[in-house]
N, C-alpha and C. Protein backbone atom coordinates (compact mmCIF):
# COMPACT_ATOMS: atom_id res chain seq x y z
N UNK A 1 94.60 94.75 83.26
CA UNK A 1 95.42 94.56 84.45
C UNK A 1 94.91 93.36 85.24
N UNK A 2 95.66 92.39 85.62
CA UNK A 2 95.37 91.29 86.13
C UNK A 2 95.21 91.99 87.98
N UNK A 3 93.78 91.10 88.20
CA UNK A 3 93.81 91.29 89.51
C UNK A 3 94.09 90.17 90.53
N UNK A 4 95.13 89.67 91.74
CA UNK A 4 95.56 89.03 92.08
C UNK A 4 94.76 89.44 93.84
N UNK A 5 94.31 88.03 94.11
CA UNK A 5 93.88 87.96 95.11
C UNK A 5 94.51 88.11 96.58
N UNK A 6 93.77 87.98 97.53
CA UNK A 6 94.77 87.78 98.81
C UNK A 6 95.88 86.41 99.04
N UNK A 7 94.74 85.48 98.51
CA UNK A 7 95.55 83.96 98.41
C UNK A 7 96.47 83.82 97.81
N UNK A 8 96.92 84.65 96.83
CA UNK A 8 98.07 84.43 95.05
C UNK A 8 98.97 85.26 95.89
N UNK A 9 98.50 86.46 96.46
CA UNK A 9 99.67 87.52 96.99
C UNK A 9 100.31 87.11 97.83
N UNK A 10 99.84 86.29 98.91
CA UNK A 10 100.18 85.79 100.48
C UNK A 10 101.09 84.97 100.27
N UNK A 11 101.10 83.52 99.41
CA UNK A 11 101.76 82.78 98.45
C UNK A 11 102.75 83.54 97.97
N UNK A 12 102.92 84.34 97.09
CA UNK A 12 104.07 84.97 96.65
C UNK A 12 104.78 85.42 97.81
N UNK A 13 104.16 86.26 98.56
CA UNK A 13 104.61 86.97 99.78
C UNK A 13 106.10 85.62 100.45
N UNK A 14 105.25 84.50 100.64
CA UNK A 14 106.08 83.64 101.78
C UNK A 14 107.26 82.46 100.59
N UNK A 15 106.99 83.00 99.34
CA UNK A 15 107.65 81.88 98.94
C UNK A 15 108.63 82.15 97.84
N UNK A 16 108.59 83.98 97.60
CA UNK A 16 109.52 84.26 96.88
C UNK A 16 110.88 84.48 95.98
N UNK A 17 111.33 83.57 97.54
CA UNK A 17 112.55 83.36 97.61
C UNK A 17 112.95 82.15 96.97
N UNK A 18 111.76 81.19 96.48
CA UNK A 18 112.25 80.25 95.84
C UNK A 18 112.64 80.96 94.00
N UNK A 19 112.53 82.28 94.07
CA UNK A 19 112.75 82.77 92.52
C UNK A 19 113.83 83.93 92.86
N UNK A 20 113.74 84.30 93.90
CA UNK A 20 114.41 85.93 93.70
C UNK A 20 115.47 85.65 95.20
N UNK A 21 116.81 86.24 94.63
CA UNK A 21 118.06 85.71 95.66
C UNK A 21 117.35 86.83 97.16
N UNK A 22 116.55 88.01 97.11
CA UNK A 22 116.19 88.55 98.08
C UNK A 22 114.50 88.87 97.66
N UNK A 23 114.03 89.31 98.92
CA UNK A 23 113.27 89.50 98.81
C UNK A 23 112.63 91.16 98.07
N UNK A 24 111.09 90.71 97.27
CA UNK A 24 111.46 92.00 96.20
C UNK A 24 109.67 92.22 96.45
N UNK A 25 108.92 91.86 97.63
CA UNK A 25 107.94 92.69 98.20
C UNK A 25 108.03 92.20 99.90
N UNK A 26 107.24 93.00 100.14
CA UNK A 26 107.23 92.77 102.20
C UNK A 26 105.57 92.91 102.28
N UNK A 27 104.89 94.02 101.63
CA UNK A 27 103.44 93.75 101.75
C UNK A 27 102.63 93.40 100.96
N UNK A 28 101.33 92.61 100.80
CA UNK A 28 100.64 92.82 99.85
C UNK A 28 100.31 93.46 98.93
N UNK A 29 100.31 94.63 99.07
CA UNK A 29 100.18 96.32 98.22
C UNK A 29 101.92 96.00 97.18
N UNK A 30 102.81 95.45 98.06
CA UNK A 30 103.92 95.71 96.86
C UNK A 30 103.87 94.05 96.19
N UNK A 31 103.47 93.30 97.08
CA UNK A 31 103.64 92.30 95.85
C UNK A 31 102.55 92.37 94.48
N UNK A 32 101.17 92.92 94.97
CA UNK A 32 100.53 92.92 93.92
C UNK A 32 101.24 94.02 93.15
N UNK A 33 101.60 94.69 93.48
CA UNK A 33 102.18 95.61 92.56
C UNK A 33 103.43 95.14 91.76
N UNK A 34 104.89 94.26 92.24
CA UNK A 34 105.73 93.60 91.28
C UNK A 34 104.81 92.67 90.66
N UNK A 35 103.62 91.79 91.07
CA UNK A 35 103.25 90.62 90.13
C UNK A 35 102.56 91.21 88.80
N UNK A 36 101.89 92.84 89.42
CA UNK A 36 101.31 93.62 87.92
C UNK A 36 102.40 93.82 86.79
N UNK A 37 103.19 94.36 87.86
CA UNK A 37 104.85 94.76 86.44
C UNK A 37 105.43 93.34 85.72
N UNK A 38 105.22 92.13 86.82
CA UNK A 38 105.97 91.30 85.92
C UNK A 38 105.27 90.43 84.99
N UNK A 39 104.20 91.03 84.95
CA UNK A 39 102.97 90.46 83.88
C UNK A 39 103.20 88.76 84.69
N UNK A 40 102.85 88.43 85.76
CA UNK A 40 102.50 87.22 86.33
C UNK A 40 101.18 87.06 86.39
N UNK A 41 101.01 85.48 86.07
CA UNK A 41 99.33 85.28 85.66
C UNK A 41 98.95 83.87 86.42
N UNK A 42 98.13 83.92 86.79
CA UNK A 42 97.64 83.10 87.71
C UNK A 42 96.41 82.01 86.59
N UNK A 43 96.61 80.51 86.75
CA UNK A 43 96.19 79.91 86.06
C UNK A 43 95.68 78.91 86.75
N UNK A 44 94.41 77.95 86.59
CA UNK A 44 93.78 77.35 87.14
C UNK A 44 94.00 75.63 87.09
N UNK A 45 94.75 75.37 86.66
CA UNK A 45 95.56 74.04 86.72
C UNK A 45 96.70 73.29 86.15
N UNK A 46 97.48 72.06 86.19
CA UNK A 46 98.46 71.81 85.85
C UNK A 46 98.60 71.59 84.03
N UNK A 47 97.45 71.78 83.65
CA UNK A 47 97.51 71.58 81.94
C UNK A 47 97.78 72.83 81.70
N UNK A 48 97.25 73.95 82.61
CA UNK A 48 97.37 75.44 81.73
C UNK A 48 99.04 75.96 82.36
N UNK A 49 99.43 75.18 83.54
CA UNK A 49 100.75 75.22 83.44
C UNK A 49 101.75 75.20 82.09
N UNK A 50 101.52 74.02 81.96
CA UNK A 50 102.25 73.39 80.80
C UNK A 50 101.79 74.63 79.61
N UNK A 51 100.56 74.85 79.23
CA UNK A 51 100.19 75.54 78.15
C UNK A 51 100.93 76.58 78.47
N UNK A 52 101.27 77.45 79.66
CA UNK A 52 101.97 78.64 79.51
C UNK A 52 103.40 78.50 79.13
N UNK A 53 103.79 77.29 79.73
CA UNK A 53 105.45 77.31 79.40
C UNK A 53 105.57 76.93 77.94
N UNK A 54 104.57 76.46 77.40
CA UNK A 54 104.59 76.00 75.96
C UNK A 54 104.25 76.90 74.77
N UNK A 55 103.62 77.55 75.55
CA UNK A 55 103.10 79.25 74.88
C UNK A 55 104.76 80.55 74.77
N UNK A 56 104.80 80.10 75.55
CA UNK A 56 106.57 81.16 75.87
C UNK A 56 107.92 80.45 75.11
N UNK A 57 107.51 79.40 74.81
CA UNK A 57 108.64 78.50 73.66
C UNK A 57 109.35 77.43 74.15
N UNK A 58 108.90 76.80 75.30
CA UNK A 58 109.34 76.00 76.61
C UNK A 58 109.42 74.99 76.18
N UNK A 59 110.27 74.02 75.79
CA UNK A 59 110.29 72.49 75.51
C UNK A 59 109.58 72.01 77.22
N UNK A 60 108.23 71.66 76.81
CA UNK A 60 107.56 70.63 77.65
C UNK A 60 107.59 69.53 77.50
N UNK A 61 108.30 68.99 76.07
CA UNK A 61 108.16 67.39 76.21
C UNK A 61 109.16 66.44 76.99
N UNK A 62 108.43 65.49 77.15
CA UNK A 62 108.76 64.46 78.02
C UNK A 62 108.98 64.85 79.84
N UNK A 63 108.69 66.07 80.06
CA UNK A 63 108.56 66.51 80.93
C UNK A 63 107.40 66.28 82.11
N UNK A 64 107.43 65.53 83.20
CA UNK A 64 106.15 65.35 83.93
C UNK A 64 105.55 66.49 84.37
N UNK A 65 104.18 66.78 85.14
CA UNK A 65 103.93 67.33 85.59
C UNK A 65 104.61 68.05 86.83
N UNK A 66 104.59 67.01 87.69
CA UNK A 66 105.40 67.26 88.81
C UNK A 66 107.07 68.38 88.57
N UNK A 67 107.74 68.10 88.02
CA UNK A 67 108.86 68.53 87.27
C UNK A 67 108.34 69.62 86.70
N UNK A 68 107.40 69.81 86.05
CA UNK A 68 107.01 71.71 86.03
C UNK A 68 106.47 72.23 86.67
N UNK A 69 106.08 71.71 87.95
CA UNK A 69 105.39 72.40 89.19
C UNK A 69 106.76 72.60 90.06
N UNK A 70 108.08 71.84 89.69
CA UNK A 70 108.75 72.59 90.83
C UNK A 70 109.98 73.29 89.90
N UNK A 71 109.55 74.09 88.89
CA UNK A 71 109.70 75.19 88.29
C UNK A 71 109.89 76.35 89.36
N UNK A 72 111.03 77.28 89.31
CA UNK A 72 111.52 78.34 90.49
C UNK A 72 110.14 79.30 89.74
N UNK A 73 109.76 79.38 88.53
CA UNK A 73 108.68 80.38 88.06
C UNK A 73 107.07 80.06 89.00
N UNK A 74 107.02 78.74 89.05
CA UNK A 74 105.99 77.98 89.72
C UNK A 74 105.75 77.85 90.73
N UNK A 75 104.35 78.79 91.36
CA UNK A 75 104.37 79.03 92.45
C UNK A 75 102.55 77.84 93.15
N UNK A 76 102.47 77.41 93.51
CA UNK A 76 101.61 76.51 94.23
C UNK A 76 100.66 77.37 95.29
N UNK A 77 99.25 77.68 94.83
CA UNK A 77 98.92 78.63 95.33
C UNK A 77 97.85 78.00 96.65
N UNK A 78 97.26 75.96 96.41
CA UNK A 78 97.34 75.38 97.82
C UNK A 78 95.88 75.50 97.37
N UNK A 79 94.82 75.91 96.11
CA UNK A 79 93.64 75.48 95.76
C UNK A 79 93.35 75.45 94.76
N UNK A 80 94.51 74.16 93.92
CA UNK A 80 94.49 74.04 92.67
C UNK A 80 94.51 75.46 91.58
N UNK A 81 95.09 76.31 92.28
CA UNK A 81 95.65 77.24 90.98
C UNK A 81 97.04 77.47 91.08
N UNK A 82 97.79 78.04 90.17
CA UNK A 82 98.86 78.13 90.05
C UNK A 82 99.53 79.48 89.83
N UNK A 83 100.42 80.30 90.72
CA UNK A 83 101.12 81.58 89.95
C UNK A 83 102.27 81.54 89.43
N UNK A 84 102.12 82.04 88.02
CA UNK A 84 103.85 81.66 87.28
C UNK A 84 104.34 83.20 87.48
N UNK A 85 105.56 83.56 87.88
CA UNK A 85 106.01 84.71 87.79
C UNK A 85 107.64 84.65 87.25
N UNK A 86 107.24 85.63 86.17
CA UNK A 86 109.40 85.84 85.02
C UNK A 86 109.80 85.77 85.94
N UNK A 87 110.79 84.91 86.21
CA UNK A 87 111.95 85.87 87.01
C UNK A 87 113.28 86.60 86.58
């Protein structure tokens, strides 16, 4: 079970809406709890970005960085890590 910090949760918390038409936690306790169900994984920089979308069958090529950081899955967690969550 992935454990998701205060920083990854707080982040999800305020920015959800860039993935989900409403909102689908209000506290910490429920977002860590949808990010456990949606098998969301928190990764430590923009290469392991790419490696996840490339791992899931993602045509990454020719694709910049930037352009998969503003991925609706791609969440900017503000100290160089990153949370990807399905939507």
């Amino acid at each position: 079970m992935h454990q998701f910090d205060d920083d990854v949760l707080e982040c999800f918390l305020e920015n959800q809406l860039q993935l989900f038409p409403e909102r689908v936690a209000e506290t910490l306790e429920e977002a860590e709890e949808f990010l456990n169900d949606s098998m969301a994984v928190v990764v430590e920089s923009v290469e392991e970005v790419i490696e996840y979308f490339e791992e899931e069958g993602i045509d990454t090529e020719g694709v910049m960085d930037d352009e998969i950081l503003e991925a609706d899955e791609v969440f900017d967690i503000g100290d160089g890590r990153y949370l990807i969550v399905e939507g």
